[in-house]
Structures are given as C-alpha cells and as structure tokens.
Protein backbone atom coordinates (compact mmCIF):
# COMPACT_ATOMS: atom_id res chain seq x y z
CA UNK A 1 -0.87 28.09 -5.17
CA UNK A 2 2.71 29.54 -5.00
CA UNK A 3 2.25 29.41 -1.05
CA UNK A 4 1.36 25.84 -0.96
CA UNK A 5 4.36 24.87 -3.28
CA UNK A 6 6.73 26.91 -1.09
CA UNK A 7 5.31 25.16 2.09
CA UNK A 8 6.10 21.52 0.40
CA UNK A 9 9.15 22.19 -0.46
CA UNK A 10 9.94 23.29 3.39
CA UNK A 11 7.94 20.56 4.81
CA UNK A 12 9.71 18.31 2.57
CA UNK A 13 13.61 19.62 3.76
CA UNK A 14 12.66 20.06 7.40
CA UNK A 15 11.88 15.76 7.31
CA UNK A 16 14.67 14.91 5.09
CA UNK A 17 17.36 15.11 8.66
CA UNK A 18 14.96 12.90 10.67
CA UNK A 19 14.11 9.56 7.85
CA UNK A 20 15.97 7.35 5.92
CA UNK A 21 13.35 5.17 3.84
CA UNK A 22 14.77 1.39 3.25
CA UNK A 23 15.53 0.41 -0.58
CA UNK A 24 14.51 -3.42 -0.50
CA UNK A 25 16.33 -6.08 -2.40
CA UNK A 26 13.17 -7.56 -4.16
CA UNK A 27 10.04 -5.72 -4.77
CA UNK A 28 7.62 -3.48 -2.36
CA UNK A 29 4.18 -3.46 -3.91
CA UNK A 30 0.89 -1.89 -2.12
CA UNK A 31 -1.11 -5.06 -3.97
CA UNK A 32 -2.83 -7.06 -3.50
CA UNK A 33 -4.63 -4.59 -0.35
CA UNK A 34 -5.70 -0.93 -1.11
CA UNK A 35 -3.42 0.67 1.66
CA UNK A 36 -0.11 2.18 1.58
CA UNK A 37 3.12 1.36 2.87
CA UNK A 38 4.82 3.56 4.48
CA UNK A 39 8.53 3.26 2.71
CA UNK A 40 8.38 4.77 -0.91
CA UNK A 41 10.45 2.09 -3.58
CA UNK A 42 13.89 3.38 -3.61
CA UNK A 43 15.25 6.12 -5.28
CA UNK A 44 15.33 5.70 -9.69
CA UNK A 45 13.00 3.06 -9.03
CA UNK A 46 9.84 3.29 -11.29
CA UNK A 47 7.00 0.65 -10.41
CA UNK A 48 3.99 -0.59 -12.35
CA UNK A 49 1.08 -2.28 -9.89
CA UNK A 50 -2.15 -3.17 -12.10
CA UNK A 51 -4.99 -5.89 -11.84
CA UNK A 52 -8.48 -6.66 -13.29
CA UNK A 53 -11.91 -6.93 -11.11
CA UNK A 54 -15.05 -8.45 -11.12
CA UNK A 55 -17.93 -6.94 -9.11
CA UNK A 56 -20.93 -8.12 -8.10
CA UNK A 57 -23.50 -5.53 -6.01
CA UNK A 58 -27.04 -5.63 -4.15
CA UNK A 59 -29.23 -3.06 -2.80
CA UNK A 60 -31.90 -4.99 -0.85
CA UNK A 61 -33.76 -1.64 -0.05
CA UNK A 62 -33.46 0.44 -4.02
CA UNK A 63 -33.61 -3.28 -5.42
CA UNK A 64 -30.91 -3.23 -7.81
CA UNK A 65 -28.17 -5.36 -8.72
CA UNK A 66 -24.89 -4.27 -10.40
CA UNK A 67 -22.80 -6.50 -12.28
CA UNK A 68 -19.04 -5.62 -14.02
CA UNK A 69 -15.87 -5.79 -13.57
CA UNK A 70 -12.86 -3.15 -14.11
CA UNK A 71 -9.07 -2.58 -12.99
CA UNK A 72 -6.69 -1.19 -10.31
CA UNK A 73 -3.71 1.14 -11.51
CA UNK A 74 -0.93 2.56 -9.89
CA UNK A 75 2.76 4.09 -11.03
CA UNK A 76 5.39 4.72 -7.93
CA UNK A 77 8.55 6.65 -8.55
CA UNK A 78 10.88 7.62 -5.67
CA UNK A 79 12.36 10.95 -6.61
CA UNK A 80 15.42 12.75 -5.29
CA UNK A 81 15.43 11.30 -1.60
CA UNK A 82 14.93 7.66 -0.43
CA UNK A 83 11.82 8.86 1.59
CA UNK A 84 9.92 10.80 -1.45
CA UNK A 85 8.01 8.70 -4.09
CA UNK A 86 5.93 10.18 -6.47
CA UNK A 87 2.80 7.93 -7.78
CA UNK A 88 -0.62 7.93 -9.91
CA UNK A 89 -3.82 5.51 -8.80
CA UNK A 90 -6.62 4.63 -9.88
CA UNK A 91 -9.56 2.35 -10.47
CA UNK A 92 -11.71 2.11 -13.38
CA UNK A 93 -15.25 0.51 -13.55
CA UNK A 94 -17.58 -0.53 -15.77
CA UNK A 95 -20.77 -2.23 -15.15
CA UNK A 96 -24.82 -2.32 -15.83
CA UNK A 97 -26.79 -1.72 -12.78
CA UNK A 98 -30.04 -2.74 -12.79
CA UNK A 99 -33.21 -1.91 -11.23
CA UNK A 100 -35.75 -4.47 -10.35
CA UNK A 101 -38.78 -2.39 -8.72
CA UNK A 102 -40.47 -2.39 -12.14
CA UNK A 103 -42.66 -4.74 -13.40
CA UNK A 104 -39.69 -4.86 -16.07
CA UNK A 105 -36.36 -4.76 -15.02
CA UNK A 106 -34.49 -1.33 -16.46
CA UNK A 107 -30.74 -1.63 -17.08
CA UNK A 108 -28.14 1.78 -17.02
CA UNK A 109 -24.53 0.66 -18.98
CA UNK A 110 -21.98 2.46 -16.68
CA UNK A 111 -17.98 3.33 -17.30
CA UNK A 112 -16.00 5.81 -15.95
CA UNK A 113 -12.83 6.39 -13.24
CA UNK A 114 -14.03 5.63 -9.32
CA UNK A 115 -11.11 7.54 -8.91
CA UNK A 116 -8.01 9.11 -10.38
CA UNK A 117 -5.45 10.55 -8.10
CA UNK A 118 -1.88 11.91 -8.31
CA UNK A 119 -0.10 12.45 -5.54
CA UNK A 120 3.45 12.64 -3.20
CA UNK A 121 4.02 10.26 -0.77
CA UNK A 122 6.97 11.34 2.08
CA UNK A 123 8.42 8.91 4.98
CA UNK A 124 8.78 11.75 7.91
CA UNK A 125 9.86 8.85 10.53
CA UNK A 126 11.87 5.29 10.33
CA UNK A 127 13.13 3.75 13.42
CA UNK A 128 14.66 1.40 11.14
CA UNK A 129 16.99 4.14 10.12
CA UNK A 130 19.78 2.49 12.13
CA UNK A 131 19.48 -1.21 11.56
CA UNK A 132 22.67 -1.04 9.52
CA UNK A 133 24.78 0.06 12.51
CA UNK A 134 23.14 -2.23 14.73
CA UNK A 135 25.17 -5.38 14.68
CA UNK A 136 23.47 -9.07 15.08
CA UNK A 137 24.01 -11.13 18.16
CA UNK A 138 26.89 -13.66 16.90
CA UNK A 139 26.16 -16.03 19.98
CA UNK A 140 22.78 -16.18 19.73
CA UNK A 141 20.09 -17.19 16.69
CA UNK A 142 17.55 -16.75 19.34
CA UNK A 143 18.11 -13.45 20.49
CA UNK A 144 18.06 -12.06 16.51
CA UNK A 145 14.74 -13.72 16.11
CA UNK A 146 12.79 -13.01 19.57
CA UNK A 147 10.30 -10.15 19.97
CA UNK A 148 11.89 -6.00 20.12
CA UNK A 149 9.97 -3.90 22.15
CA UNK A 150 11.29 -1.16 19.62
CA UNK A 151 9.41 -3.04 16.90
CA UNK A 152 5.95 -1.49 18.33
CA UNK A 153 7.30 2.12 17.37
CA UNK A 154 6.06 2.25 13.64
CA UNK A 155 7.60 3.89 10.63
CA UNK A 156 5.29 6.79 9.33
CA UNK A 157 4.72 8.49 6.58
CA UNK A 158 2.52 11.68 4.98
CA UNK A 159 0.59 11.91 1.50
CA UNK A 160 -0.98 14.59 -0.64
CA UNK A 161 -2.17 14.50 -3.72
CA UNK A 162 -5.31 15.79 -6.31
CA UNK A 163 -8.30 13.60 -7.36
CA UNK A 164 -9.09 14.52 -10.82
CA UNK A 165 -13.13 13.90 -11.14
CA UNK A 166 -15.12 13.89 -14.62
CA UNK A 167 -18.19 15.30 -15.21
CA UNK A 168 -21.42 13.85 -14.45
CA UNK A 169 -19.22 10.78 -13.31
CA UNK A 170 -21.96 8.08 -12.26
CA UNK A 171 -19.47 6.70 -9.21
CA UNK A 172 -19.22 10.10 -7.09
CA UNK A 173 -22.04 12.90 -5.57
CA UNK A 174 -23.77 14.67 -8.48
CA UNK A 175 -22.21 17.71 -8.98
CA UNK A 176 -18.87 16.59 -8.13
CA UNK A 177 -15.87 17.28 -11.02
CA UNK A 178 -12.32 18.82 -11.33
CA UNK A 179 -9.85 18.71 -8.94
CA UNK A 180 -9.95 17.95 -5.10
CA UNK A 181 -7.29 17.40 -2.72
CA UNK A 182 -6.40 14.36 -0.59
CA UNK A 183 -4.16 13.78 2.21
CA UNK A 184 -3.03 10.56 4.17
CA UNK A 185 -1.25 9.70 7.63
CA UNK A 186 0.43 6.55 7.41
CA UNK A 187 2.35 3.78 9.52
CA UNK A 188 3.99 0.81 9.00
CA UNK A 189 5.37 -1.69 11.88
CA UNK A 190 7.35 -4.58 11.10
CA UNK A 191 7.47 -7.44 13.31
CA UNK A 192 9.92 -10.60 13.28
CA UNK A 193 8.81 -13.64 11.87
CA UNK A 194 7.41 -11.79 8.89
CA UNK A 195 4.51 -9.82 9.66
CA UNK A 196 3.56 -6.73 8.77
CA UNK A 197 0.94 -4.09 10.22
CA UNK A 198 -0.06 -1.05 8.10
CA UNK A 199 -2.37 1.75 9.49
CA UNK A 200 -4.04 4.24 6.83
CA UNK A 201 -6.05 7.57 7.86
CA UNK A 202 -7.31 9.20 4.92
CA UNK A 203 -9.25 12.51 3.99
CA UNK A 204 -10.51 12.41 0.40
CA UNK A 205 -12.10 14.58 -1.89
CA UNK A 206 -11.89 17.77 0.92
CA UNK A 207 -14.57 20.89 0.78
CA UNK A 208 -16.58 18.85 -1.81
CA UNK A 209 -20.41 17.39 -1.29
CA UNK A 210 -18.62 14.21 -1.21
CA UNK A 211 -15.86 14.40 1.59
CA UNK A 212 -14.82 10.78 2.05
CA UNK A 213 -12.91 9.86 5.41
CA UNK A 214 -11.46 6.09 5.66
CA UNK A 215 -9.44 3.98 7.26
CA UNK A 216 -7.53 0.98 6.28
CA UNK A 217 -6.01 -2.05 8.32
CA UNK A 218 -3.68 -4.45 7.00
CA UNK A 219 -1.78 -7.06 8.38
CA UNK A 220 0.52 -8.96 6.22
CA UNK A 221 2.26 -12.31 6.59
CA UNK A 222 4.71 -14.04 4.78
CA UNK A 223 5.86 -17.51 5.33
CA UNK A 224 8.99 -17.80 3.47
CA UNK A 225 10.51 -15.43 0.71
CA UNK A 226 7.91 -16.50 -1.73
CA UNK A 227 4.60 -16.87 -0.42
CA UNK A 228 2.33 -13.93 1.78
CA UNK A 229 -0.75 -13.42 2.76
CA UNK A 230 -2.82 -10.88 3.59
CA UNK A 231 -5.98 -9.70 5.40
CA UNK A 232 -7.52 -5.86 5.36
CA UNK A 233 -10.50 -3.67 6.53
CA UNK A 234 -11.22 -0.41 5.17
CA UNK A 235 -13.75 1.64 6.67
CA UNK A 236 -15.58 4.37 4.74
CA UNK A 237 -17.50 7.79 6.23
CA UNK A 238 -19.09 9.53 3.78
CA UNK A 239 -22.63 11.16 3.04
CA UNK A 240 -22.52 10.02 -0.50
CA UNK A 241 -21.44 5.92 0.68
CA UNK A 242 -20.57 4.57 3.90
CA UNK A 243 -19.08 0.84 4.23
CA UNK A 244 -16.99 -1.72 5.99
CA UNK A 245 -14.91 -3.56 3.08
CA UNK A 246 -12.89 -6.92 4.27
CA UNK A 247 -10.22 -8.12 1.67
CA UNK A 248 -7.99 -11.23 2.28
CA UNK A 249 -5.83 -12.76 -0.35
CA UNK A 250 -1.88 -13.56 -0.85
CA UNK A 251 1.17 -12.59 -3.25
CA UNK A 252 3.65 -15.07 -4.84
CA UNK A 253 7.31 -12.94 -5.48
CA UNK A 254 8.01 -14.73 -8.78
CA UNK A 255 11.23 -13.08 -8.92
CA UNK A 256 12.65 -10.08 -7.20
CA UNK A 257 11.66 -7.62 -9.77
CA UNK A 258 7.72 -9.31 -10.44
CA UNK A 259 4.83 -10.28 -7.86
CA UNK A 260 1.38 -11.56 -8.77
CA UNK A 261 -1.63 -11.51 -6.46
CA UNK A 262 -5.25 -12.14 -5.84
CA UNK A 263 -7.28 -10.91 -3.18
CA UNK A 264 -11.42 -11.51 -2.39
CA UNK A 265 -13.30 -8.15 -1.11
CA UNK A 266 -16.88 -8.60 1.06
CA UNK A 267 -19.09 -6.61 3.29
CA UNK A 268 -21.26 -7.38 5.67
CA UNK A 269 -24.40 -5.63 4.92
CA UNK A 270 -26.97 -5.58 1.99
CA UNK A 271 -27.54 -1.86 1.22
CA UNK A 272 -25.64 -2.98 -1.06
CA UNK A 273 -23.68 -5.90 -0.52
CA UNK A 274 -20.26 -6.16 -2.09
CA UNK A 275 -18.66 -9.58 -3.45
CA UNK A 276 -15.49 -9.05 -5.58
CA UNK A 277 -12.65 -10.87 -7.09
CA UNK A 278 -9.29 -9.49 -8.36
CA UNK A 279 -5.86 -10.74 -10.15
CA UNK A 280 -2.60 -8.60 -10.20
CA UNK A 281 0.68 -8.28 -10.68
CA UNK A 282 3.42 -5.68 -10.09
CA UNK A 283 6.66 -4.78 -11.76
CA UNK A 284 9.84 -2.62 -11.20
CA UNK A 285 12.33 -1.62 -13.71
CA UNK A 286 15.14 -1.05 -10.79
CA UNK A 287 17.71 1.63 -11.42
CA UNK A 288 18.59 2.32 -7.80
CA UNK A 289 22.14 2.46 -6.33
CA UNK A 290 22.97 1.80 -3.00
CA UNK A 291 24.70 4.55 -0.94
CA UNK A 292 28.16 3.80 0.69
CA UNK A 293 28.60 3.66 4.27
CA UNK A 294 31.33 4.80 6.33
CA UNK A 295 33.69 2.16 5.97
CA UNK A 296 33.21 2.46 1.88
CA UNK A 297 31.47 -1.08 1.74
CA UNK A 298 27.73 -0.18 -0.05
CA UNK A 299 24.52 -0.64 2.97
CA UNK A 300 23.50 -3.90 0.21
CA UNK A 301 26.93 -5.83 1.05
CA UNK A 302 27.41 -4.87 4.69
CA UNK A 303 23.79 -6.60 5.72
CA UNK A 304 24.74 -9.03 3.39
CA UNK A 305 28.16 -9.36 5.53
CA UNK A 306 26.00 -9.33 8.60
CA UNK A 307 23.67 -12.17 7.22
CA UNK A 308 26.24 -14.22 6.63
CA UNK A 309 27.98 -14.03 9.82
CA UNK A 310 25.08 -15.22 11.80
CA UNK A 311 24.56 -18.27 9.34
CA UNK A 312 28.10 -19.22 9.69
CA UNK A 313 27.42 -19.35 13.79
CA UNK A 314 24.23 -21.17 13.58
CA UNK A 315 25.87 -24.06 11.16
CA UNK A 316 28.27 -24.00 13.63
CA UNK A 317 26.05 -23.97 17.02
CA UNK A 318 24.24 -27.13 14.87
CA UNK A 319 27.10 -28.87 14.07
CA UNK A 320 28.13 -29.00 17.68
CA UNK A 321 25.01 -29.50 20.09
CA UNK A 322 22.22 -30.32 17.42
CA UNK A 323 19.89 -27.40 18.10
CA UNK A 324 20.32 -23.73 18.57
C-alpha cells in the first residue's frame, strides 16, 4: 500500500509541468450523462451533482419485470492543483423484481448501492493550456469562429479510485464485497460553435468475478449560454451484465453556480430491456481564485479584455458594411 501511495504522489508531480486544467466562469457538471469530463472544477471548488430515477426492466427469456426508481450522487473537489479533483459517486436503487414463470407471480423487494466509488481524477494533457496567450484575430469575427485543426487534439485525463461493495449486494456477482479498484482514461475535445466530445475507457471492479470494462460516448451541444443538449452510449463487457445503454437529454444553467437536467436512458435488446427517466441538478459553492498572469492582470479579466476587443470590432465591422 505504501508503494502505491508513493507511486501517486510521483505520477501526480511528474504531470503537474505538462497540464493546466481550465477554471470555468459558470459551472462544469458531469450530469445529466454518466461520463467524465476531462477538466476537474477548479481549485477550492466543492460541487454537489444529484438526481432521482425511475426504472423500468424486462427479461423476455427469465420472464421478469423490475420496477423502481433510485438516485445518482456525486461530490467533486479540486485539491491543491487546477488539474487534481477529488470526488465520491454513486447510484442507489431500489426496486421489486418480479418473476412471472409461476403460475403466481413471486415478487423480491430490493435496495442497496449499484455502486459506491471514491476516487482521484488528474488532467495529464490540455492543449488549451495556452489559449490565454493566444490573442483573437481583431480583423476578423470569422476567422475566431471557423474550424482549428488543433481542436481535434483532445484534452485527457487519468482516474483511480475504490468501489466499496456490500455484502450479499443483489446488483453485483454473488460473492462480490469490500473494496475493488477502478481506473479510467479520459478525453475531452472541444469544438467551436459549442460542442463537446467526451471519450471514457473504463476498468471496474479489477481481479473480482465481476470485472466490468465500458465505454462511454458523449457529445454535447449547447445552443446559447443557457440551453444544451446531450446524447451518450455506454457500452458494458462483463460476465456478470453486458449492455448497450443510449441516454439523450439537455441541461438549463439557471445561474452560473446551479444547472438542472433530465436525461431518458434505453437499450435495444430485451434480455432485459432498459427504459429510464431521470431529473437533476448540480451545485457549486465556488471559492476559487484566479491566478495572475504575467502582466499582473488575473487569466478571468485578460479573456474578458480579449472578449471585449473582438465585440468592439464586430459592432464596428456592422456598423460600417452591414455584415461581418
């Protein structure tokens, strides 16, 4: 155990020359998908994400039904350096499955955590690391909104963390309890005109009877500061439960500090098919200062300085030919 700490800690200080995560202005929340972003919330940041569930499952071949609801968790604190974040997640669930291959139907009451993880989540890559010194094109609103060839080159980050699994839980392999690790690859391109591609490869539970490998695809759109949408697959390779989940659903920023959400999850296939509904919302009490540049003015003011250098050109370019 002392071995693995001392390796963090290096891994950690060996990354720390090579990333500089982004603090955002309003809030960064995971919700209302299941995947990760790669930038961690901002140093003496701490972040609430939470939202209830309903659930409704068939098996077509062990002709059952299940039928509950429950609620996504998570906690997000960035720690020390703009690229570490330290977080909790988890989903509890509870339903009554029932079995129809009776003559009379038999019900089970269920309730317990699908899963329970804490975890450290580290950005070891950001080619955005340099937008600051990159100044905008004064001359041209078209050339700061066309496509960057750069913008394919994604931001990435690592995770570890622990699962923590109860005994004789009725949502993982028999047999399965304590603690098991989990570790995450993750990458994050951002593309102008608001969208957003996330990539998540995962390796859950490891050296247990229920060793869980998924991926996760999201691709996020927003249409003005406001309003986003969002649509996600997650595939899951596993002895104990194999699926392809499909979420789509949208965010509304109701102020900088609080989002709400709703997304609709599906599947394809009937062994068991999956139909659920959630509601969220996500909060951030925001203690994080901005670090001064160079020339002493704080990385908030100098984009803001930037931003409103190119608006003062286009109301000019407009006021003179009518377009841009």
């Amino acid at each position: 155990m002392k071995s693995i700490k001392i390796s963090l800690i290096f891994l950690i200080f060996t990354f720390t020359n090579f990333a500089v995560a982004q603090y955002t202005e309003v809030i960064n929340s995971n919700r209302p998908g299941v995947s990760q972003s790669a930038f961690s919330v901002g140093t003496n940041v701490l972040q609430f994400e939470a939202g209830p569930y309903l659930l409704k499952e068939e098996h077509s071949l062990l002709n059952y039904e299940v039928s509950g609801f429950g609620a996504d968790f998570a906690a997000r604190y960035g720690l020390l350096f703009e690229e570490l974040e330290l977080n909790i997640q988890g989903t509890y669930q509870n339903d009554t499955q029932t079995y129809n291959s009776s003559g009379t139907p038999t019900e089970y009451d269920r309730g317990n955590f699908k899963n329970l993880t804490i975890g450290a989540k580290y950005m070891i890559y950001d080619p955005y690391r340099k937008a600051g010194e990159e100044k905008p094109n004064l001359y041209s609103w078209k050339a700061n909104r066309q496509f960057k060839w750069k913008s394919l080159i994604p931001a990435v980050a690592i995770y570890a963390g622990a699962n923590f699994d109860t005994k004789d839980n009725p949502y993982t392999a028999p047999g399965i309890e304590g603690f098991s690790p989990k570790v995450a690859l993750i990458s994050q391109n951002n593309f102008v005109g608001g969208w957003v591609f996330v990539i998540n490869l995962i390796a859950d539970r490891i050296g247990t009877d229920q060793s869980d490998y998924q991926y996760i695809f999201t691709l996020t759109h927003s249409f003005n500061p406001k309003w986003a949408v969002f649509g996600e697959a997650q595939g899951i390779i596993s002895d104990f439960y194999a699926d392809e989940l499909f979420r789509f659903g949208g965010a509304y920023l109701w102020n900088k500090n609080f989002q709400l959400d709703t997304a609709l999850t599906f599947n394809t296939k009937d062994t068991p098919s999956v139909l659920g509904v959630n509601f969220g919302m996500s909060y951030r009490f925001d203690f994080h200062k901005d670090k001064e540049i160079d020339n002493g003015i704080p990385a908030r003011d100098e984009l803001r300085m930037q931003e409103r250098d190119i608006q003062r050109k286009k109301e000019t370019d407009f006021n003179s030919n009518g377009n841009f």
